[in-house]
PDB file of N, CA and C in Angstrom:
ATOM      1  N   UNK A   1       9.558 -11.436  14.747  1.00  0.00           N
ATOM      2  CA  UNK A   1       9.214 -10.935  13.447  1.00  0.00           C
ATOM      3  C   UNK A   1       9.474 -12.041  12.426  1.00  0.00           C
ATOM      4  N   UNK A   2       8.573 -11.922  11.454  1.00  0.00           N
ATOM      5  CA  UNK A   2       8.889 -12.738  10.177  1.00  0.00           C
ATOM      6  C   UNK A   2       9.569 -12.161   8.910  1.00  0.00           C
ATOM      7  N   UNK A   3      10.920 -12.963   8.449  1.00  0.00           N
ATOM      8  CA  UNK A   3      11.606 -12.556   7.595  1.00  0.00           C
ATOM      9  C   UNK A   3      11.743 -13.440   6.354  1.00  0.00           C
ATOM     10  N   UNK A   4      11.623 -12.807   4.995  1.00  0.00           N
ATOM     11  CA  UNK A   4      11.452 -13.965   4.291  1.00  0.00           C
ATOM     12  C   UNK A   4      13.084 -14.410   3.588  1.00  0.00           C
ATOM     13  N   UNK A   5      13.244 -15.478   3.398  1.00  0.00           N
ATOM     14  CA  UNK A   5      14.861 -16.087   2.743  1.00  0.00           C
ATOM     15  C   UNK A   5      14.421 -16.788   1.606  1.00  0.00           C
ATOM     16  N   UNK A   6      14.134 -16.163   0.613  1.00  0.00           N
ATOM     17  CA  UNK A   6      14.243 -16.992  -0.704  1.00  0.00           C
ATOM     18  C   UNK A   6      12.656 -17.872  -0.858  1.00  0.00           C
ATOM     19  N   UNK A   7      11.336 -16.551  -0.251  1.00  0.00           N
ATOM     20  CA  UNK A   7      10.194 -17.665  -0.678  1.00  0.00           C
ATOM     21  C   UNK A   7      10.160 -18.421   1.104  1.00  0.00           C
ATOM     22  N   UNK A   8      10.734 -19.002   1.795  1.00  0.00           N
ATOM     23  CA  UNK A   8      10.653 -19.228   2.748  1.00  0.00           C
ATOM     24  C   UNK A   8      10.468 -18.290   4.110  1.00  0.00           C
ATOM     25  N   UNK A   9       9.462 -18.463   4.950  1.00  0.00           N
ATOM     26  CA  UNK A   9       9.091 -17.540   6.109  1.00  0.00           C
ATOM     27  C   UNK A   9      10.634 -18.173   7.501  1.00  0.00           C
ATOM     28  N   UNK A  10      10.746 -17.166   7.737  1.00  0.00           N
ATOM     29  CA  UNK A  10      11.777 -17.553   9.163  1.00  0.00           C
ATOM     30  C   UNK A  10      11.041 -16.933   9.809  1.00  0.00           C
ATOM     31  N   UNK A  11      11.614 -17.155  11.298  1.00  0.00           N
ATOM     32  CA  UNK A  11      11.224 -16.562  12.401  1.00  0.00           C
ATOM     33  C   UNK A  11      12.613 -15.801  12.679  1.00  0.00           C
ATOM     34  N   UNK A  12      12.666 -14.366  13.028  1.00  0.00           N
ATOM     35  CA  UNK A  12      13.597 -14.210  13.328  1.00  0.00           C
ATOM     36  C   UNK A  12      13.829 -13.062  14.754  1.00  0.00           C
ATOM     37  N   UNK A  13      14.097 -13.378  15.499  1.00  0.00           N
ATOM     38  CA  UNK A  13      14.082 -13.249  17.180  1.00  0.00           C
ATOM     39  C   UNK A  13      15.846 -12.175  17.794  1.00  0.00           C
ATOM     40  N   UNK A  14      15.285 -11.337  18.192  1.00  0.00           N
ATOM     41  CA  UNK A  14      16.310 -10.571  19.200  1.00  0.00           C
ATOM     42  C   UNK A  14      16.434 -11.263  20.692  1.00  0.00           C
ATOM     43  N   UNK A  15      16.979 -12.420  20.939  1.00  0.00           N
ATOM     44  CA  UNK A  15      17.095 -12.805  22.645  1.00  0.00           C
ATOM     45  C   UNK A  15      18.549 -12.598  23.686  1.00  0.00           C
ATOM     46  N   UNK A  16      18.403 -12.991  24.725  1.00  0.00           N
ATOM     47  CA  UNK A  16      19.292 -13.546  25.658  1.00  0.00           C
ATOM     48  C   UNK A  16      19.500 -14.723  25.816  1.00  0.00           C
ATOM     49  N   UNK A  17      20.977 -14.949  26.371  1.00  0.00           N
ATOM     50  CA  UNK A  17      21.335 -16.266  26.609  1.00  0.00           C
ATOM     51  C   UNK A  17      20.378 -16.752  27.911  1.00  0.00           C
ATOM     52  N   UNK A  18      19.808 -15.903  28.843  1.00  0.00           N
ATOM     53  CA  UNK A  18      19.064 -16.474  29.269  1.00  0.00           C
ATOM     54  C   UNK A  18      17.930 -16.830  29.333  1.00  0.00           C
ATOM     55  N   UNK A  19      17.154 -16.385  28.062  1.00  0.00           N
ATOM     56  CA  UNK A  19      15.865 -16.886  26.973  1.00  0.00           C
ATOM     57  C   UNK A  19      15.680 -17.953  25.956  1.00  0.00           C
ATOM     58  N   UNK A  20      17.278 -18.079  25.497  1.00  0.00           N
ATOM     59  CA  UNK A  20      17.750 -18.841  24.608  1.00  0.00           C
ATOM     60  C   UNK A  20      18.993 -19.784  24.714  1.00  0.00           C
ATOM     61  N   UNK A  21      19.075 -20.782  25.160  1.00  0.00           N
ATOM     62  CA  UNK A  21      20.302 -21.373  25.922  1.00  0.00           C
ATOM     63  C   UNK A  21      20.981 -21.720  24.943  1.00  0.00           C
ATOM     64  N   UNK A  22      20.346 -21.609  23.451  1.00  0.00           N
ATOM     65  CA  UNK A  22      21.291 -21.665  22.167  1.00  0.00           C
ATOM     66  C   UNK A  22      22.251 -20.531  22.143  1.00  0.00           C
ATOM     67  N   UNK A  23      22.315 -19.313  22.591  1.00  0.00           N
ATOM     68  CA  UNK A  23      23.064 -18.461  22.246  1.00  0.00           C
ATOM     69  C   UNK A  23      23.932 -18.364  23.019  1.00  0.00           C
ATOM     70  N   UNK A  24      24.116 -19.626  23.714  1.00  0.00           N
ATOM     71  CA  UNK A  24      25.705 -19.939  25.265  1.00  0.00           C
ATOM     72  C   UNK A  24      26.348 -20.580  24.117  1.00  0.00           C
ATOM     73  N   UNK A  25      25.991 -21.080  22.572  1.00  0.00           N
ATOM     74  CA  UNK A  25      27.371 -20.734  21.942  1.00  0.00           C
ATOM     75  C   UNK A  25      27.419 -19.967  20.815  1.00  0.00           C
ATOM     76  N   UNK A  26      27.802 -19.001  21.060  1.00  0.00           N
ATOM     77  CA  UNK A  26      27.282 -17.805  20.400  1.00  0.00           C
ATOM     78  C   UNK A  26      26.354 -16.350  20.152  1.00  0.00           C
ATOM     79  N   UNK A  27      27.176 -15.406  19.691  1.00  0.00           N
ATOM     80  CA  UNK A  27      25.876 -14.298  19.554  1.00  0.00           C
ATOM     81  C   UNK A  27      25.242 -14.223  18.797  1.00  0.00           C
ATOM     82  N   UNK A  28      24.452 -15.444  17.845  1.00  0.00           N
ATOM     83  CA  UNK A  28      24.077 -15.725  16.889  1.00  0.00           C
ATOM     84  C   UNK A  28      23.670 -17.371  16.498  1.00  0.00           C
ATOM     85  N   UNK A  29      22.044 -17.504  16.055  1.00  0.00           N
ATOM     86  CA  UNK A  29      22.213 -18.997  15.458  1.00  0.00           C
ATOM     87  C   UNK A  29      21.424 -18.801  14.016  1.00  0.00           C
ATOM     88  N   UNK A  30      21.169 -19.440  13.428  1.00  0.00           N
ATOM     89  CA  UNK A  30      20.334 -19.961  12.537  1.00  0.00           C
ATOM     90  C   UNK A  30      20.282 -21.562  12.306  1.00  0.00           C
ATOM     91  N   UNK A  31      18.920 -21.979  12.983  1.00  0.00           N
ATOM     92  CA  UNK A  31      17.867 -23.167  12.524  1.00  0.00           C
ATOM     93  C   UNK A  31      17.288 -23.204  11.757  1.00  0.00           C
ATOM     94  N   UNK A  32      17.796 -24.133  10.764  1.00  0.00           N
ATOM     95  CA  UNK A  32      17.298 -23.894   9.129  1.00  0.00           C
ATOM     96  C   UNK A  32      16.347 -24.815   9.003  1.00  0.00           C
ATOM     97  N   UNK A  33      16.082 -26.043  10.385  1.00  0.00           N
ATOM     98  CA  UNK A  33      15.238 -27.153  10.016  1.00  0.00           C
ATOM     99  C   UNK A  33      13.556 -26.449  10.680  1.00  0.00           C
ATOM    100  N   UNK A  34      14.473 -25.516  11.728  1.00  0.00           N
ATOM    101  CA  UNK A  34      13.093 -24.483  12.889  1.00  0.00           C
ATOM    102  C   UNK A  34      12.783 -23.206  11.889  1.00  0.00           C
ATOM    103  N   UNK A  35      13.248 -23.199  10.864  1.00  0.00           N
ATOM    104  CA  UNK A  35      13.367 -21.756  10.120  1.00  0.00           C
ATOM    105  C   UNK A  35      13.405 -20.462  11.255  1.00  0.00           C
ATOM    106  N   UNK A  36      14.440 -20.996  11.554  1.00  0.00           N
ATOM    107  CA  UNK A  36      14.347 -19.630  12.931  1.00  0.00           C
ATOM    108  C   UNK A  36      15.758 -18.847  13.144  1.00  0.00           C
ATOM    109  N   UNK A  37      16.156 -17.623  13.288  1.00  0.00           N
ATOM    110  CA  UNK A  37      17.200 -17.098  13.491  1.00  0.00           C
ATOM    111  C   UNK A  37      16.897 -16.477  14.573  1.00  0.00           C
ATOM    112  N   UNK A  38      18.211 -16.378  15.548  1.00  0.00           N
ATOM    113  CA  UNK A  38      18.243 -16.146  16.733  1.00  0.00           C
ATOM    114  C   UNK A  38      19.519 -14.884  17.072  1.00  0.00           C
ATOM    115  N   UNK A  39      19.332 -13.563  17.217  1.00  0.00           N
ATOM    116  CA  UNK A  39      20.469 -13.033  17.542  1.00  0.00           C
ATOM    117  C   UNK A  39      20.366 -12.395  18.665  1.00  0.00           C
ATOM    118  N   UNK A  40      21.827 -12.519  19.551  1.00  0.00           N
ATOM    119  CA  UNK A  40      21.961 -12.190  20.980  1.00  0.00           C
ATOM    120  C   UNK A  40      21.593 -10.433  20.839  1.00  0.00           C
ATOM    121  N   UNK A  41      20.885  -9.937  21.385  1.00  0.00           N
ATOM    122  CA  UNK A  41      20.660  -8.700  22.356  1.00  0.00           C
ATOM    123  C   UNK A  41      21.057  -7.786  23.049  1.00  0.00           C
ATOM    124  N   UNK A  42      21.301  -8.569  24.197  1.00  0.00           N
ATOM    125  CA  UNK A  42      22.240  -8.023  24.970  1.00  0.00           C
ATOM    126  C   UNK A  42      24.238  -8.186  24.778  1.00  0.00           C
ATOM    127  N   UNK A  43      24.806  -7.096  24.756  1.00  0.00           N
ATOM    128  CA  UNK A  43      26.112  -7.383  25.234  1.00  0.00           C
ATOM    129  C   UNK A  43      26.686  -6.335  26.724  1.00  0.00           C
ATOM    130  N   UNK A  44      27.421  -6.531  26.774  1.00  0.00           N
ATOM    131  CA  UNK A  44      28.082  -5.750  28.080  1.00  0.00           C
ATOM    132  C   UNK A  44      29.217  -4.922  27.395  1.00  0.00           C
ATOM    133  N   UNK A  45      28.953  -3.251  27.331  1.00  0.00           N
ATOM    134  CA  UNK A  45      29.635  -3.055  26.650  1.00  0.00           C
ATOM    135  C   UNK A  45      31.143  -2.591  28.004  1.00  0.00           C
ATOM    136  N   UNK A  46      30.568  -2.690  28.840  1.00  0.00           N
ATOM    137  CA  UNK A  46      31.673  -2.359  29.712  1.00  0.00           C
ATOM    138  C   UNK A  46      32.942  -3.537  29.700  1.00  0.00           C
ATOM    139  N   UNK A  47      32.263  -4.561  29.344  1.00  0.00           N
ATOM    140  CA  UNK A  47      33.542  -6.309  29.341  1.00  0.00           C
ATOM    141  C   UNK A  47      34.821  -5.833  28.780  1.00  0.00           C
ATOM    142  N   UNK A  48      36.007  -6.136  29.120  1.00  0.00           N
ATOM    143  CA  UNK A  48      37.052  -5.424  28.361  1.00  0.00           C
ATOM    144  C   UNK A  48      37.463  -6.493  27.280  1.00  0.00           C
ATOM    145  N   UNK A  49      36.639  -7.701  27.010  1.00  0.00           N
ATOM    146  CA  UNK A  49      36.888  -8.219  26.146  1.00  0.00           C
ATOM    147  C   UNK A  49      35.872  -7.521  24.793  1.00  0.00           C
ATOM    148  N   UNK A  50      34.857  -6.930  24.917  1.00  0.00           N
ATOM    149  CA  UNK A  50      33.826  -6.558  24.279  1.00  0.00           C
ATOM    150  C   UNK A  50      34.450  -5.758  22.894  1.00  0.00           C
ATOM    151  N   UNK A  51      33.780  -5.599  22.266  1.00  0.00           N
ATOM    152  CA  UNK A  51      34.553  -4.824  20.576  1.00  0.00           C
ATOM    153  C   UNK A  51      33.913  -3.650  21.098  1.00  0.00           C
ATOM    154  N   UNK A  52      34.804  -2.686  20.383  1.00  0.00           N
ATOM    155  CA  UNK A  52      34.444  -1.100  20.662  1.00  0.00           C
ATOM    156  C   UNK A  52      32.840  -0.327  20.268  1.00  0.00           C
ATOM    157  N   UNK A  53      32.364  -1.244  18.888  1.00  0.00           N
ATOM    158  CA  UNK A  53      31.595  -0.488  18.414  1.00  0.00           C
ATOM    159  C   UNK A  53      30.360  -1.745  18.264  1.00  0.00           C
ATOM    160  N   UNK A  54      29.977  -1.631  19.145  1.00  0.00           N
ATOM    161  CA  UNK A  54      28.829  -3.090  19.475  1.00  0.00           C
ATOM    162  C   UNK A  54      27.780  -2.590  18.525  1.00  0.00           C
ATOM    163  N   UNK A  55      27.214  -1.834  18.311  1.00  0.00           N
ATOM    164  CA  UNK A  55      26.222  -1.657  16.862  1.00  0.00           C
ATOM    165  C   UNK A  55      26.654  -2.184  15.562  1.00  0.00           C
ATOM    166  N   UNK A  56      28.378  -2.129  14.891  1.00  0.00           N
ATOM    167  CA  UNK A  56      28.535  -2.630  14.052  1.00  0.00           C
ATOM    168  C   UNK A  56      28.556  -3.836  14.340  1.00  0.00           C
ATOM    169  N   UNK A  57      29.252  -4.583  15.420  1.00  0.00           N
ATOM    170  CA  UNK A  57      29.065  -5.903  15.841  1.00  0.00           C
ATOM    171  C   UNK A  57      28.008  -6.532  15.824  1.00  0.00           C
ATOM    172  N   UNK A  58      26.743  -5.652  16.497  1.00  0.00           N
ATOM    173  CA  UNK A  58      25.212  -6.473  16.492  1.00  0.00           C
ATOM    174  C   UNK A  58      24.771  -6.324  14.487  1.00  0.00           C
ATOM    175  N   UNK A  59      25.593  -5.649  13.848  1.00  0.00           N
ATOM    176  CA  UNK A  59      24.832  -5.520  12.491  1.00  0.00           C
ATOM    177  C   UNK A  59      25.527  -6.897  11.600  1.00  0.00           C
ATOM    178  N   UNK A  60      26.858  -7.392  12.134  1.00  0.00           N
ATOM    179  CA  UNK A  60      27.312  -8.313  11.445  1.00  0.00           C
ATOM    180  C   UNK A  60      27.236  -9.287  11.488  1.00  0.00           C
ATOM    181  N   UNK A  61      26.458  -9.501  13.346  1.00  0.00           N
ATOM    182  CA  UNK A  61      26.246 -11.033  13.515  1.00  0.00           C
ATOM    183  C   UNK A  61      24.488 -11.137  12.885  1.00  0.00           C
ATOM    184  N   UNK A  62      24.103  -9.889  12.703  1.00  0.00           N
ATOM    185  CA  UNK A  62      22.696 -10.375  11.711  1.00  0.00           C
ATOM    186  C   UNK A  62      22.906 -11.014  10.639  1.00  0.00           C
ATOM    187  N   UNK A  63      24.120  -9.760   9.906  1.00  0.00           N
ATOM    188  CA  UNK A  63      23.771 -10.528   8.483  1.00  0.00           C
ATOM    189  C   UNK A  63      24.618 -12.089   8.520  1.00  0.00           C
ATOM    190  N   UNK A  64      25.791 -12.025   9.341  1.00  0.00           N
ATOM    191  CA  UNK A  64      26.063 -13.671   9.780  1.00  0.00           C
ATOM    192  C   UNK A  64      25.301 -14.564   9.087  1.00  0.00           C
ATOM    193  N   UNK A  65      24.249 -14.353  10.419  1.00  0.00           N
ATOM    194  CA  UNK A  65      22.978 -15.497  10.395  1.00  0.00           C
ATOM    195  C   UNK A  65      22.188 -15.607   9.378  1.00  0.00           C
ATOM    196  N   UNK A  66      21.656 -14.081   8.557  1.00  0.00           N
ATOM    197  CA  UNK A  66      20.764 -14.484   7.393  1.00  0.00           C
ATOM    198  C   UNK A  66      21.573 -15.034   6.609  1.00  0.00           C
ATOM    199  N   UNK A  67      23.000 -14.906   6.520  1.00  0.00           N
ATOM    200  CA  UNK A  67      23.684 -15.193   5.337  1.00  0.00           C
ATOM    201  C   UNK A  67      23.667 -16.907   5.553  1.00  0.00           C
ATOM    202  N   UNK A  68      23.947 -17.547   7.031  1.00  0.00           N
ATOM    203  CA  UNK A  68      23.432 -19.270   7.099  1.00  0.00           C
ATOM    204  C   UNK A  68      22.378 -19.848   6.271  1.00  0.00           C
ATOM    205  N   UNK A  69      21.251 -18.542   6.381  1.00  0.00           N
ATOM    206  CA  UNK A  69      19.941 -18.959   6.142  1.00  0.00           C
ATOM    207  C   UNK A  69      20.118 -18.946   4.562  1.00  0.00           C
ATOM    208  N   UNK A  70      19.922 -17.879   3.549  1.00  0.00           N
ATOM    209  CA  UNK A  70      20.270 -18.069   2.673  1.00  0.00           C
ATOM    210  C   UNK A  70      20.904 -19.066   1.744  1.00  0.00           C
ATOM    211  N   UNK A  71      21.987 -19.550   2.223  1.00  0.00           N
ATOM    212  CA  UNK A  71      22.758 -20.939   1.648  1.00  0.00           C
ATOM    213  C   UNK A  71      22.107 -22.213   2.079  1.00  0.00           C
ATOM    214  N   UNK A  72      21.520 -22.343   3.264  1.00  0.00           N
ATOM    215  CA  UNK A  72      20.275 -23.410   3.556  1.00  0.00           C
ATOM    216  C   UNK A  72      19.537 -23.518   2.644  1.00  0.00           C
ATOM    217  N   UNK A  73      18.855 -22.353   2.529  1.00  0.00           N
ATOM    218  CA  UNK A  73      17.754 -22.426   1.527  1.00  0.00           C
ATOM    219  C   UNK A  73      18.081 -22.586  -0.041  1.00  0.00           C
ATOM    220  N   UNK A  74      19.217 -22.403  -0.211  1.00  0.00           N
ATOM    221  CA  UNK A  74      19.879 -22.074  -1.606  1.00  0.00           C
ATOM    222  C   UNK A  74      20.194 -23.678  -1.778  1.00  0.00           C
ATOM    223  N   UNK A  75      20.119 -24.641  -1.077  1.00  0.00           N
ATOM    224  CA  UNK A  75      20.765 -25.857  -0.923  1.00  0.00           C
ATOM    225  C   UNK A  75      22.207 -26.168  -0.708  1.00  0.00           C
ATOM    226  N   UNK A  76      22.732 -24.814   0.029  1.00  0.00           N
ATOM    227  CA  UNK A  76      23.566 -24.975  -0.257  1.00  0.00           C
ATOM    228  C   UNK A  76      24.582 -25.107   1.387  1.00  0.00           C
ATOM    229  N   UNK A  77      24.157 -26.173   2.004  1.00  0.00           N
ATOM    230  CA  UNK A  77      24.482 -27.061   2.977  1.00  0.00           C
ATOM    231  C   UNK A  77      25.813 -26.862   3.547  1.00  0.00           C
ATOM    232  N   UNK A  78      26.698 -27.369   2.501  1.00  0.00           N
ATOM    233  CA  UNK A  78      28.091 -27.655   2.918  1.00  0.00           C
ATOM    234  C   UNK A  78      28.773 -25.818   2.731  1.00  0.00           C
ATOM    235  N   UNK A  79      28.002 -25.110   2.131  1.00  0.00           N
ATOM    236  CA  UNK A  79      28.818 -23.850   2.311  1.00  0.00           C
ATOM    237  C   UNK A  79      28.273 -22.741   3.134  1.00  0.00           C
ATOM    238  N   UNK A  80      27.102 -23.260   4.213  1.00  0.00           N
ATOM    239  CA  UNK A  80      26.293 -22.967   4.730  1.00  0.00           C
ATOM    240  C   UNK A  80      26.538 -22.980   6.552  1.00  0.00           C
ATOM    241  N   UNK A  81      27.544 -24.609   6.197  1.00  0.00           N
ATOM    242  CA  UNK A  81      28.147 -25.064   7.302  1.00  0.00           C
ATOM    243  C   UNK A  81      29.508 -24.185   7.637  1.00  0.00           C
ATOM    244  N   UNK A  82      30.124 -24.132   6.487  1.00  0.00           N
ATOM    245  CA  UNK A  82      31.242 -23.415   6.534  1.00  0.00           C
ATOM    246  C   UNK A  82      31.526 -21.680   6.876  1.00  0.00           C
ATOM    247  N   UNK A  83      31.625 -22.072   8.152  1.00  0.00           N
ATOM    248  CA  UNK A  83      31.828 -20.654   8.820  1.00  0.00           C
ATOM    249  C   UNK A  83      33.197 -19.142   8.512  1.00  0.00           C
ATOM    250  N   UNK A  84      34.242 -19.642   7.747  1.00  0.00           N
ATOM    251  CA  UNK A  84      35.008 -18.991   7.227  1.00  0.00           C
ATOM    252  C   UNK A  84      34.157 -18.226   6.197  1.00  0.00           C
ATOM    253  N   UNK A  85      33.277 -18.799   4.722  1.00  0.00           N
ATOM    254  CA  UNK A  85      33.232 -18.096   4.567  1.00  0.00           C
ATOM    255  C   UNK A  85      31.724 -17.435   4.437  1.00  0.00           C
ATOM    256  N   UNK A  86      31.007 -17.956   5.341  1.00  0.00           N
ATOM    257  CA  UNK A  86      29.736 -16.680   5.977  1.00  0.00           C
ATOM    258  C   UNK A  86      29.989 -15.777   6.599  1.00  0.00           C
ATOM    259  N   UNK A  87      30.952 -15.836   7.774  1.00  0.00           N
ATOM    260  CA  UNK A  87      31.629 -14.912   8.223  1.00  0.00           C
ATOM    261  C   UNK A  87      32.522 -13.790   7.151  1.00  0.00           C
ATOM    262  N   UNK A  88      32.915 -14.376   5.994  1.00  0.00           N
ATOM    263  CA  UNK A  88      33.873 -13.633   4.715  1.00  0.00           C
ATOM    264  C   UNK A  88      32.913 -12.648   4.401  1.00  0.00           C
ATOM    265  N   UNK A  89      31.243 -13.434   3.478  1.00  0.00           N
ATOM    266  CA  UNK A  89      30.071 -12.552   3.434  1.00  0.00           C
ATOM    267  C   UNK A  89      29.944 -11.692   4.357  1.00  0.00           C
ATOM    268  N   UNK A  90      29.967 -11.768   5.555  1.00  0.00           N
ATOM    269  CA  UNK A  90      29.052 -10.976   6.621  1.00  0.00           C
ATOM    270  C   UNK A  90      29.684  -9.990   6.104  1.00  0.00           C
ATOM    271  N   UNK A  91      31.075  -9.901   6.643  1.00  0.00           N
ATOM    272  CA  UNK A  91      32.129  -8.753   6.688  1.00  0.00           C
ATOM    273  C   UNK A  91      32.363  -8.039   5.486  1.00  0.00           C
ATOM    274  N   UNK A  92      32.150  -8.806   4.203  1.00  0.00           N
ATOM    275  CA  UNK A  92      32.413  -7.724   3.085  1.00  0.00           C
ATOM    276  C   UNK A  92      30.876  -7.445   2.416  1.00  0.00           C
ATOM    277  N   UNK A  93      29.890  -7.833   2.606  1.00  0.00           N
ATOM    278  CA  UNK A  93      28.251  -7.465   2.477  1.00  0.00           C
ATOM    279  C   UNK A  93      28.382  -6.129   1.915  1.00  0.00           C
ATOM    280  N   UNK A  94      28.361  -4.992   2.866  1.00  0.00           N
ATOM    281  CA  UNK A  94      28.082  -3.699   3.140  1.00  0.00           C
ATOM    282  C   UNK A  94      29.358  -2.836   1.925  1.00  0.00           C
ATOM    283  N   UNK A  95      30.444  -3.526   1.677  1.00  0.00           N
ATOM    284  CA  UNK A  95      31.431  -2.957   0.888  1.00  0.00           C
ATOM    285  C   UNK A  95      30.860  -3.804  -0.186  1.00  0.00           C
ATOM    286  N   UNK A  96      30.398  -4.665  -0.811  1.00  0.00           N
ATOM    287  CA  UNK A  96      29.921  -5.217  -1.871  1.00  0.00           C
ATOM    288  C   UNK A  96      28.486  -4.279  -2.295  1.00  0.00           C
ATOM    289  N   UNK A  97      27.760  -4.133  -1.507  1.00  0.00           N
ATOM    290  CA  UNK A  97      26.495  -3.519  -1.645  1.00  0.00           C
ATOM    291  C   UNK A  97      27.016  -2.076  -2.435  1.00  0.00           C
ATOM    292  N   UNK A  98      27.713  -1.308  -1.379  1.00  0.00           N
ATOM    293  CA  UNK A  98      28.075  -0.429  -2.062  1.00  0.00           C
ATOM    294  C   UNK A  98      28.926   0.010  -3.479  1.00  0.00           C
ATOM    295  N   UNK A  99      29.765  -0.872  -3.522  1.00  0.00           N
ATOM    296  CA  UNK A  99      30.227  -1.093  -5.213  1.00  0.00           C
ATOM    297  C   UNK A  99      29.265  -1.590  -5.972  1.00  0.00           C
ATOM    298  N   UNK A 100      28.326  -2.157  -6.006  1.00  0.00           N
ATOM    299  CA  UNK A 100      27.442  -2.261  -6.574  1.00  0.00           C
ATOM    300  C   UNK A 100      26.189  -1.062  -6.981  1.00  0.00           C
ATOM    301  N   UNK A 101      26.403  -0.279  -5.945  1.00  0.00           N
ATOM    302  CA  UNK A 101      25.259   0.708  -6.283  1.00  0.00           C
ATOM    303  C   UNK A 101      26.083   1.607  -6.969  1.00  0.00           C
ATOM    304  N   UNK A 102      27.082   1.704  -6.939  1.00  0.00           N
ATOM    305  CA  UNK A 102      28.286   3.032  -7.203  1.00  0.00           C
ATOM    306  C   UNK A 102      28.404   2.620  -8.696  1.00  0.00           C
ATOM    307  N   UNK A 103      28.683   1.472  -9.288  1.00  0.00           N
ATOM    308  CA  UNK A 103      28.363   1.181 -10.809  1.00  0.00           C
ATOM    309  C   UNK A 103      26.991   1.053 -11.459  1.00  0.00           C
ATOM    310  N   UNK A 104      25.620   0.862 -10.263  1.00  0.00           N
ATOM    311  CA  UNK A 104      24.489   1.006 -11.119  1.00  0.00           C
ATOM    312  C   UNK A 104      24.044  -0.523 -11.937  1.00  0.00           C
ATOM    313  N   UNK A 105      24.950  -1.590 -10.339  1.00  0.00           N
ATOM    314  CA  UNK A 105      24.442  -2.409 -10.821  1.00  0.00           C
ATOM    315  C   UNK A 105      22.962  -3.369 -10.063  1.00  0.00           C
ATOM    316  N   UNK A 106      22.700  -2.317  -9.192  1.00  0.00           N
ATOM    317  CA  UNK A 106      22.013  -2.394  -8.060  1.00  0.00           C
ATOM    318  C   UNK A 106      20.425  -1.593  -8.546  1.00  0.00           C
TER     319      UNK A 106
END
């Protein structure tokens, strides 16, 4: 499917690590030079390393990745690289969204 980031078309793809040998590091990429985002698919929810609630998990490593894409496109490289705090975004997104609609600034 095509997703747009700021005016720019991505490609953005549901695979396996064994479709995608990018996602052996990680459940998640974004190629900002391929405009392409890549999120893993499959998990095993039986693994006892696995998180309990793999739907919220598959929803955070999305916005993860758009959130890479975004700061790419934003020029914004070095905070783009920085995985502390895209990962910070991912995780507080959904509690930001919602304070935002709850004041009506949305």
């Amino acid at each position: 499917m095509k997703i747009n980031i700021l005016g720019t078309e991505y490609d953005y793809e549901i695979s396996t690590e064994t479709e995608d040998i990018g996602l052996l590091r990680g459940n998640g990429y974004c190629d900002a030079f391929k405009k392409r985002i890549i999120v893993e698919g499959e998990f095993n929810e039986n693994d006892p390393n696995s998180v309990q609630d793999i739907e919220a998990f598959k929803k955070k490593v999305k916005r993860h990745e758009i959130v890479h894409a975004y700061l790419f496109e934003s020029g914004l490289t070095e905070y783009a690289e920085n995985e502390q705090l895209v990962e910070w975004v991912a995780w507080q997104f959904p509690k930001l969204l919602e304070t935002l609609k709850e004041v009506g600034a949305i």
